[in-house]
Every structure is written in structure tokens, then in C-alpha cells.
C-alpha atoms as a PDB file:
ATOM      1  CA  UNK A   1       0.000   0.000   0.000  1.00  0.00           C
ATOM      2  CA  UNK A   2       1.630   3.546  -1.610  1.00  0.00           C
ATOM      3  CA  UNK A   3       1.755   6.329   1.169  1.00  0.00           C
ATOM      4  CA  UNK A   4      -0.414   8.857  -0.783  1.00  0.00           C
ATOM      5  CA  UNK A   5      -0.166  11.850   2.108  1.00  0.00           C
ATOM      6  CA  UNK A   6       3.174  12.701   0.815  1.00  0.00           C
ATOM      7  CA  UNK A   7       4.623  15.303  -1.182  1.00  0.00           C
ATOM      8  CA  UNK A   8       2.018  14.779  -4.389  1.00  0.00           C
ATOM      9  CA  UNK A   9      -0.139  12.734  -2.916  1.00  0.00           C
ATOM     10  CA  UNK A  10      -3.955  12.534  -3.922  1.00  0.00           C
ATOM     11  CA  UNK A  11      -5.718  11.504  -0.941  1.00  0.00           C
ATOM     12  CA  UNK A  12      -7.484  14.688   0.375  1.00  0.00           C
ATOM     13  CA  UNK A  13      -6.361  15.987   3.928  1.00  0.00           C
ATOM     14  CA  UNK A  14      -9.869  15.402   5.772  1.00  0.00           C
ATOM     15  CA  UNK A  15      -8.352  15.853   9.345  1.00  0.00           C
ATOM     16  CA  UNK A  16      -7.469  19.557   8.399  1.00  0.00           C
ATOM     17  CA  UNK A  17     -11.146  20.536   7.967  1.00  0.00           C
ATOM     18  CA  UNK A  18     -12.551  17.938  10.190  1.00  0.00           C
ATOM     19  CA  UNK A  19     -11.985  19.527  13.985  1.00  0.00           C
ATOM     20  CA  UNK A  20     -13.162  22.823  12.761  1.00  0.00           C
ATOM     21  CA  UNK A  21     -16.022  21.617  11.708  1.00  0.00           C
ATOM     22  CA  UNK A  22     -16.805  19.270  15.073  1.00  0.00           C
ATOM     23  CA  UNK A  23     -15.649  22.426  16.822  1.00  0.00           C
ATOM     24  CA  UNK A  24     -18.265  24.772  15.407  1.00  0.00           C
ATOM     25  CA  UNK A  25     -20.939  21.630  15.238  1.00  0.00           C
ATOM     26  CA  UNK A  26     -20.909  21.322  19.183  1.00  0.00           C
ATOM     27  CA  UNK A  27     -20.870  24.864  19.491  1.00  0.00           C
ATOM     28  CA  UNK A  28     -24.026  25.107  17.566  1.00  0.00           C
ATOM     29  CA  UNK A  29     -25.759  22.205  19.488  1.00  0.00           C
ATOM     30  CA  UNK A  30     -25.036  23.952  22.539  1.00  0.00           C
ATOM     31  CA  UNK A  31     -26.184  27.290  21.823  1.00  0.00           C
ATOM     32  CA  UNK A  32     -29.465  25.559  20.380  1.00  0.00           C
ATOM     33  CA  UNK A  33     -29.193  23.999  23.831  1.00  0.00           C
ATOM     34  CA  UNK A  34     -29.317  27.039  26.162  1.00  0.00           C
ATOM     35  CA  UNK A  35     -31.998  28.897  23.718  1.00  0.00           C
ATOM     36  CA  UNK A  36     -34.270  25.322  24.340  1.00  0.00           C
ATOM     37  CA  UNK A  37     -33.238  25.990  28.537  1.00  0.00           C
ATOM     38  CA  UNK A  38     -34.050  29.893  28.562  1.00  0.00           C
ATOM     39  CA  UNK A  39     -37.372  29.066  26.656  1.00  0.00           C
ATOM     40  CA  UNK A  40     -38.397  26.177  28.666  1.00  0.00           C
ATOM     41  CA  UNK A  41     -37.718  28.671  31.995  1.00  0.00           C
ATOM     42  CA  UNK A  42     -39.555  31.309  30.389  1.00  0.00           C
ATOM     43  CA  UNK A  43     -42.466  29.159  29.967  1.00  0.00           C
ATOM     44  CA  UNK A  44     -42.391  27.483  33.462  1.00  0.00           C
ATOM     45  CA  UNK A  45     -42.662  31.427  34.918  1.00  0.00           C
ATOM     46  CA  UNK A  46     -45.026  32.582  32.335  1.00  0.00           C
ATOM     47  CA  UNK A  47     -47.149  29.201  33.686  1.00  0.00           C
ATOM     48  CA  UNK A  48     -46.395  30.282  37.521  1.00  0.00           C
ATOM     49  CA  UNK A  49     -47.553  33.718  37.164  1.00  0.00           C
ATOM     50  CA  UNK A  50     -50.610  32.979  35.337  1.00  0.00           C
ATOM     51  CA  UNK A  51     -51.550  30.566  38.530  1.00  0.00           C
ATOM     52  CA  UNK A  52     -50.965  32.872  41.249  1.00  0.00           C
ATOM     53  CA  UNK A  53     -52.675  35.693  39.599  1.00  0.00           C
ATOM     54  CA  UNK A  54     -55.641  33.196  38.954  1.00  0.00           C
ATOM     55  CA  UNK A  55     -55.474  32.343  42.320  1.00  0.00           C
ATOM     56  CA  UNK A  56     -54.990  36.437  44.077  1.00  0.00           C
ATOM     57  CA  UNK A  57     -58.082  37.732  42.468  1.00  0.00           C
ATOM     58  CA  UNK A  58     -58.689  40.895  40.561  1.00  0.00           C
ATOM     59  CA  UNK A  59     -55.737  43.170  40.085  1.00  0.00           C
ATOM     60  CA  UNK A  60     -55.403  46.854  39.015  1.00  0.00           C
ATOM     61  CA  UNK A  61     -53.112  49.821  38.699  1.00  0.00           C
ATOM     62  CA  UNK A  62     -53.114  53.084  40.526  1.00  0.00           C
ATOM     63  CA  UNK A  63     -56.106  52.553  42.787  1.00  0.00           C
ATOM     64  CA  UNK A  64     -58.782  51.477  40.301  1.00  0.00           C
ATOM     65  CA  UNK A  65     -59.151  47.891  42.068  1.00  0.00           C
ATOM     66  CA  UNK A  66     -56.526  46.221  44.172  1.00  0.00           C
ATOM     67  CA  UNK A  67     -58.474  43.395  45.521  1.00  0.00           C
ATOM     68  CA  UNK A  68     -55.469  41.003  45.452  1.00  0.00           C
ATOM     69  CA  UNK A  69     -57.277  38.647  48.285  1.00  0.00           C
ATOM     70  CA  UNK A  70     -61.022  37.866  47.821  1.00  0.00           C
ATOM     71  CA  UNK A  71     -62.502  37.770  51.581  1.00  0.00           C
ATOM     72  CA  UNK A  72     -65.002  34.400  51.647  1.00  0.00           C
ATOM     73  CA  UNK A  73     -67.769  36.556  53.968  1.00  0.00           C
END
């Protein structure tokens, strides 16, 4: 078998352009990664504050109604 990396060789260096590619690959999964996190948290406090303002009552701005706890008389 005829080294072919040599001087004039034909085989085509894939190592060279292999780690750069990997390299930017699992830098892309990751960022994909944290966007998926930071979207998933977003929704899990969008979900919590929709629930405890469900639960507090009516709720208003600048003295119009601040009934935050409904009395049960």
C-alpha cells in the first residue's frame, strides 16, 4: 500500500477541515441547547404567574381595584 499523504499525494487531507467543523458543530448544538433551557424557563414562569394571579383575584393599577385577596364573607 503507496503512502499517498506525501509530497504529491492525492488523498485529500480530511483531518485539516474535520476539527473545525466538530468544533463549530458542538458549538451550535449547545447554543441551540441554552436557547431550548431559557425558553423552557420562560415558559415554566409565564405558567407560575398565570396561577398565582388566577389564584390572588382581581388586580389593578393606581387605585382602580386592588383586591389582590377575595374575603369568603
Amino acid at each position: 500500500m503507496a503512502n499517498t499523504n506525501g509530497p504529491g499525494g492525492t488523498d485529500f487531507p480530511w483531518r485539516r477541515f474535520l476539527y473545525p467543523f466538530a468544533i463549530a458543530g458542538a458549538f451550535v448544538i449547545g447554543i441551540w441547547g441554552l436557547v431550548a433551557a431559557l425558553v423552557w424557563l420562560l415558559n415554566a414562569v409565564a405558567h407560575t404567574a398565570t396561577v398565582i394571579a388566577s389564584a390572588a383575584g382581581p388586580l389593578g393599577v393606581g387605585g382602580i381595584t386592588l383586591k389582590l385577596f377575595s374575603s369568603k364573607r
